[in-house]
Structures are given as C-alpha cells and as structure tokens.
N, C-alpha and C. Protein backbone atom coordinates (compact mmCIF):
# COMPACT_ATOMS: atom_id res chain seq x y z
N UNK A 1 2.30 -7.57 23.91
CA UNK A 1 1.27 -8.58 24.02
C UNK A 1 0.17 -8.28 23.02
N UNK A 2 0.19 -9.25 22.17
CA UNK A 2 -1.52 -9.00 21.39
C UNK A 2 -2.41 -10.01 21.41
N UNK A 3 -3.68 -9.29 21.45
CA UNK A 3 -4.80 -9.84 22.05
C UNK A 3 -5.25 -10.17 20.64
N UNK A 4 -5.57 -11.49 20.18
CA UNK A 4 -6.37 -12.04 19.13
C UNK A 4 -7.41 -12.40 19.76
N UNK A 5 -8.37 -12.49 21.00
CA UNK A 5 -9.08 -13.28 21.50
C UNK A 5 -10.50 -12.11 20.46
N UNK A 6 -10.50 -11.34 20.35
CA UNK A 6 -11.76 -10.63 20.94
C UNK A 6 -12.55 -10.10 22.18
N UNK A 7 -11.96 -10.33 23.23
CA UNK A 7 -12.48 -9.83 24.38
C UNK A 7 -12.21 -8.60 24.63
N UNK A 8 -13.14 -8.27 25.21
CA UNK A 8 -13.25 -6.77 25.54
C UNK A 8 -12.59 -6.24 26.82
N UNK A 9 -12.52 -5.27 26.44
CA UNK A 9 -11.45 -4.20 27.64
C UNK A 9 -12.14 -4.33 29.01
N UNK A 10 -11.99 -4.20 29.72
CA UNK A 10 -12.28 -4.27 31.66
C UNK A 10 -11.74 -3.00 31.81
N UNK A 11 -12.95 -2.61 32.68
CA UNK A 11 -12.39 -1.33 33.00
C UNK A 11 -12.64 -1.17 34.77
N UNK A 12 -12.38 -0.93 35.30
CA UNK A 12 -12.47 -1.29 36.99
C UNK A 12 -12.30 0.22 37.52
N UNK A 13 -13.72 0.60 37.64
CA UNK A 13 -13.47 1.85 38.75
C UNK A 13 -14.50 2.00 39.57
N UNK A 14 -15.06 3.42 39.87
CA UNK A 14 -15.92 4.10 40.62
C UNK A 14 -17.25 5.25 39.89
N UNK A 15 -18.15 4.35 40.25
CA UNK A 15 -19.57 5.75 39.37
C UNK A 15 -18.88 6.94 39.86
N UNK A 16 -18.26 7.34 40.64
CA UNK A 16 -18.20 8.69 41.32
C UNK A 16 -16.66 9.50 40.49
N UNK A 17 -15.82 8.54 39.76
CA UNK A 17 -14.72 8.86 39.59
C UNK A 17 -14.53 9.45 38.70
N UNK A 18 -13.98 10.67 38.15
CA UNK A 18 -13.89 11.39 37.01
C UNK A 18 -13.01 11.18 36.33
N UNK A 19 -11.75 10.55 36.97
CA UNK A 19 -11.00 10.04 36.06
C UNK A 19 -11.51 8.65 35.33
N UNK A 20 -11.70 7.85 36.04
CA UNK A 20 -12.64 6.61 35.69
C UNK A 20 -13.65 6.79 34.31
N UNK A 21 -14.42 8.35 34.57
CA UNK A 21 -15.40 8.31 33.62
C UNK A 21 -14.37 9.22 32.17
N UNK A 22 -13.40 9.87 32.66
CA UNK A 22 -12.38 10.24 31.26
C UNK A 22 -11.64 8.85 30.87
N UNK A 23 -11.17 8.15 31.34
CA UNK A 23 -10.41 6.84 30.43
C UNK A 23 -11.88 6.32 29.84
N UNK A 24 -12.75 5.85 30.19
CA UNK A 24 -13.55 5.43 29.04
C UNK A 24 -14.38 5.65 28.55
N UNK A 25 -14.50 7.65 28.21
CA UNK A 25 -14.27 8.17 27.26
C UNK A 25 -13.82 7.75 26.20
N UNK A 26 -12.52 8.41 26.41
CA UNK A 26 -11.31 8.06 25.74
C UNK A 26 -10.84 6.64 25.17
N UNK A 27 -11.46 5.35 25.91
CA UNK A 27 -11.17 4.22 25.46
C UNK A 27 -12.28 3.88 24.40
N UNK A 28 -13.58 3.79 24.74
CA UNK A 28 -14.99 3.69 24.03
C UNK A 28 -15.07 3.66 22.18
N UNK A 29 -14.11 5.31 21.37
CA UNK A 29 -13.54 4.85 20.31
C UNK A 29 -12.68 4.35 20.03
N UNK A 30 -11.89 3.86 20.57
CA UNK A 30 -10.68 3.07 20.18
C UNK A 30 -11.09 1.55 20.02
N UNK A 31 -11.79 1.25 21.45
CA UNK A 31 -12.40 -0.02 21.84
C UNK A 31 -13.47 -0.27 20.04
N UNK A 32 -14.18 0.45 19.91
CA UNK A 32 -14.75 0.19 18.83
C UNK A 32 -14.19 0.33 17.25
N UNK A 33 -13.28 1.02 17.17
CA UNK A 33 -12.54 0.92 15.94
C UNK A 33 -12.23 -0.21 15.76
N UNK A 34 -11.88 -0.94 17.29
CA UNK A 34 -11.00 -2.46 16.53
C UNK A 34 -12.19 -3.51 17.20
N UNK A 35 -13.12 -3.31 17.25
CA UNK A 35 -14.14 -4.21 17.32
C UNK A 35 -14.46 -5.05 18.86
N UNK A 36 -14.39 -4.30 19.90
CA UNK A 36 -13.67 -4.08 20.95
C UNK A 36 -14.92 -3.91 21.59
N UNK A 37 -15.34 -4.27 22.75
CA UNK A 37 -16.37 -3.80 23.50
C UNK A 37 -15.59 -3.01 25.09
N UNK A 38 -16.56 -2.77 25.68
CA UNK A 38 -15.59 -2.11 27.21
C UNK A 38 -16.65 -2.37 28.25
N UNK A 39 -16.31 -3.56 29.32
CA UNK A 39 -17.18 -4.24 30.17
C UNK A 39 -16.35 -3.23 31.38
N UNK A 40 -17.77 -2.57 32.18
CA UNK A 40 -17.18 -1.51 33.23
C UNK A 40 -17.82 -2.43 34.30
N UNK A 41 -16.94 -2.38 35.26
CA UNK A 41 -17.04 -2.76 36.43
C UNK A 41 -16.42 -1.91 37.44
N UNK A 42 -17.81 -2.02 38.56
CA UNK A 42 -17.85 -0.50 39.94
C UNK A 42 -17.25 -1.57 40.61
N UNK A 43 -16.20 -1.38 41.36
CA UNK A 43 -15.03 -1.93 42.07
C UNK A 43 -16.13 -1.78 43.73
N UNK A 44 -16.89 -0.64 43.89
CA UNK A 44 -17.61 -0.33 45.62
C UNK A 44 -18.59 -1.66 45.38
N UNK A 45 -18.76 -2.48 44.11
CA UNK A 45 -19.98 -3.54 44.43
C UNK A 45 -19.50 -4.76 44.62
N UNK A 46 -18.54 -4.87 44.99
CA UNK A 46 -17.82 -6.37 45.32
C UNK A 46 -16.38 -5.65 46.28
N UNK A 47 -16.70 -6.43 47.65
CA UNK A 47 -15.59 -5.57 48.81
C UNK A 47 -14.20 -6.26 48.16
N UNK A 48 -14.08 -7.77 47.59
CA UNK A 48 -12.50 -8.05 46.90
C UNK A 48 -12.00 -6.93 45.97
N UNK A 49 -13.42 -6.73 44.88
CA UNK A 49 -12.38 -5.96 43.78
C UNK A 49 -11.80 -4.55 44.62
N UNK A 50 -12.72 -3.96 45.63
CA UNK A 50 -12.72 -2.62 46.45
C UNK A 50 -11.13 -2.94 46.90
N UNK A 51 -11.17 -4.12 47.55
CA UNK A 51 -9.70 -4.40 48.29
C UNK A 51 -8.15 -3.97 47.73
N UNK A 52 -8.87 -4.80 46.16
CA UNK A 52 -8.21 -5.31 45.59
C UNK A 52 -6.78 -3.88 44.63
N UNK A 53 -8.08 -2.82 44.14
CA UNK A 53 -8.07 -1.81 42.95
C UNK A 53 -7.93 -0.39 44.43
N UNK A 54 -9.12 -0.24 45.23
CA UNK A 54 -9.19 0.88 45.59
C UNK A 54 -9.07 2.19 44.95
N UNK A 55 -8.14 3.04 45.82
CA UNK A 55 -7.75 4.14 45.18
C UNK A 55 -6.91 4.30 43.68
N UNK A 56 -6.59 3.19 43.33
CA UNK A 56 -5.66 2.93 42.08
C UNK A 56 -6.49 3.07 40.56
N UNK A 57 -8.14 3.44 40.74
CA UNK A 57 -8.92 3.10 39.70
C UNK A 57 -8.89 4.79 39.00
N UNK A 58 -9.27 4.52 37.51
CA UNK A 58 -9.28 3.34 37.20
C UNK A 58 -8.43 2.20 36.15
N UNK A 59 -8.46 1.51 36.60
CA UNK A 59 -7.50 0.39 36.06
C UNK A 59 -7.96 -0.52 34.97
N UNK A 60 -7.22 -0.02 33.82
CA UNK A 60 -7.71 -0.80 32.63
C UNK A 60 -7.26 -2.48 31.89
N UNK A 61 -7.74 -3.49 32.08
CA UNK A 61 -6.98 -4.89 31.24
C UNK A 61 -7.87 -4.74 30.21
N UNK A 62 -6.94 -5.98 29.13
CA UNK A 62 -7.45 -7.19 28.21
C UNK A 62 -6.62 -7.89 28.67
N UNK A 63 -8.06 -9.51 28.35
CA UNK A 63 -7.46 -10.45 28.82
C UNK A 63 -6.62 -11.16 30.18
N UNK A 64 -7.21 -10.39 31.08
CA UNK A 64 -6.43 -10.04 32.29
C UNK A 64 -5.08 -9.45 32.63
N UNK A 65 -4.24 -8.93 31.73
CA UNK A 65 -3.42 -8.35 31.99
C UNK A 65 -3.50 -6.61 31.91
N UNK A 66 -3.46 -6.19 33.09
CA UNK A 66 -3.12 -4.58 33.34
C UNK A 66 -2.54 -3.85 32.18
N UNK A 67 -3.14 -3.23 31.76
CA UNK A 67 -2.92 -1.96 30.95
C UNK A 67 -1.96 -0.65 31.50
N UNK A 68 -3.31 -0.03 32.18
CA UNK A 68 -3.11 1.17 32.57
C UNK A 68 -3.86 1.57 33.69
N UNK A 69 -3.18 2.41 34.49
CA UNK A 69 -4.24 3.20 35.68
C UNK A 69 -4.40 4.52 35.62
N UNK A 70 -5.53 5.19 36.17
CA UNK A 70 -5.37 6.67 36.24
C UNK A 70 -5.66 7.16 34.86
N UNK A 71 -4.50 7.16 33.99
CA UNK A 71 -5.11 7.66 32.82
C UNK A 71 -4.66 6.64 31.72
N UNK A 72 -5.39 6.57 30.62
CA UNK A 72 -5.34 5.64 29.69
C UNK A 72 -3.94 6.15 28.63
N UNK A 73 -3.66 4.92 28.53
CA UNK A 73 -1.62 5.10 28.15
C UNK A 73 -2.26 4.28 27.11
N UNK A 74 -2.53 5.01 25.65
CA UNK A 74 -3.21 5.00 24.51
C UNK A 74 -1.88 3.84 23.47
N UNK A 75 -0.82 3.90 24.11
CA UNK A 75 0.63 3.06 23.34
C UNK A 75 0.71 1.99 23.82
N UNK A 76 -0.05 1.29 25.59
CA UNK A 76 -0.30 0.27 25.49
C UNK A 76 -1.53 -0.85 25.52
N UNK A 77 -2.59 0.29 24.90
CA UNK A 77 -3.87 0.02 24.26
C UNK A 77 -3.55 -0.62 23.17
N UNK A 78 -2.82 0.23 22.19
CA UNK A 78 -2.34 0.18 20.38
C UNK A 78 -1.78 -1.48 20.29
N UNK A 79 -0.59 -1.35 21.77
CA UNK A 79 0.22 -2.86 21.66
C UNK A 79 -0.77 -3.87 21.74
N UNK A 80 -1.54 -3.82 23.06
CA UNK A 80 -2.31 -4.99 23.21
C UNK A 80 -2.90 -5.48 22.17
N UNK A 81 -3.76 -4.35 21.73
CA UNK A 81 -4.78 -4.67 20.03
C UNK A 81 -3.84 -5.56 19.22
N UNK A 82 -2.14 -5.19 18.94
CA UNK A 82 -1.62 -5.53 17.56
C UNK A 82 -1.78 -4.52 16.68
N UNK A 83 -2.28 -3.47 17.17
CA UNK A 83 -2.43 -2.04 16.56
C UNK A 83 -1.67 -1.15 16.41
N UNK A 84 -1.05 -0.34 15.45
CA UNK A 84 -0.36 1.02 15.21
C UNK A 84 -1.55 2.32 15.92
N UNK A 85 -1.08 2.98 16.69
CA UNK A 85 -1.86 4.62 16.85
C UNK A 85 -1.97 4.73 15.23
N UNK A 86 -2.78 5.60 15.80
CA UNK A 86 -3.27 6.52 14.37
C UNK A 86 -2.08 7.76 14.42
C-alpha cells in the first residue's frame, strides 16, 4: 500500500507506555525524512479508542490502515511511504 496522501502517521497509545514512547521514537525520523508528521493519540482519553486498542498499544496507521503494534515493523513503514529502507 502507498500512501501519496501526505497524512501523517497515527499513533494510538498510553502517556504511561514505554513501548508506546519507543515506537515513536523510532518513528519521529523516519516520519520526517519523508515529510511525514506523527499525530499521537492517548487511547485512556476517549473510553471507544480505550475499548477499541487497549492493551494492544501501541498501534501504528496511515491513512487508516494498521501498520504495526507493539513495536514498529520499520518494512511496513518503508511500504506504506513507497519507500526503500535505508
């Protein structure tokens, strides 16, 4: 899937989550190499997304389609973009 839109990555977790706060890390330069922003959203401030994500965060889209959870799977970051890894 490649994303020509320009929209930025969604990232859906928890202030408290450490994995949450390592994927976007880790996403933040990538997201900006390709011109990419990263809209974070706390899943505990709306009880649907809580319902929805829970323990599964955090869970990364573009464009609404699911990426990755837990940890950022950097090969289907690259796809979405239309991007080669470095």
């Amino acid at each position: 899937m490649i994303s020509a839109s320009g929209a930025p990555f969604v990232l859906y977790g928890r202030a408290w989550c450490h994995l949450c706060e390592d994927m976007r890390a880790e996403l933040e330069p990538i997201a900006a190499r390709h011109g990419r922003g990263v809209e974070w959203i706390d899943i505990d401030e709306d009880p649907l997304l809580e319902a929805r994500y829970d323990e599964r965060v955090p869970v990364l889209t573009l464009d609404g389609v699911e990426l990755c959870q837990y940890r950022l799977d950097p090969r289907a970051v690259y796809a979405a973009l239309g991007a080669r890894e470095p």
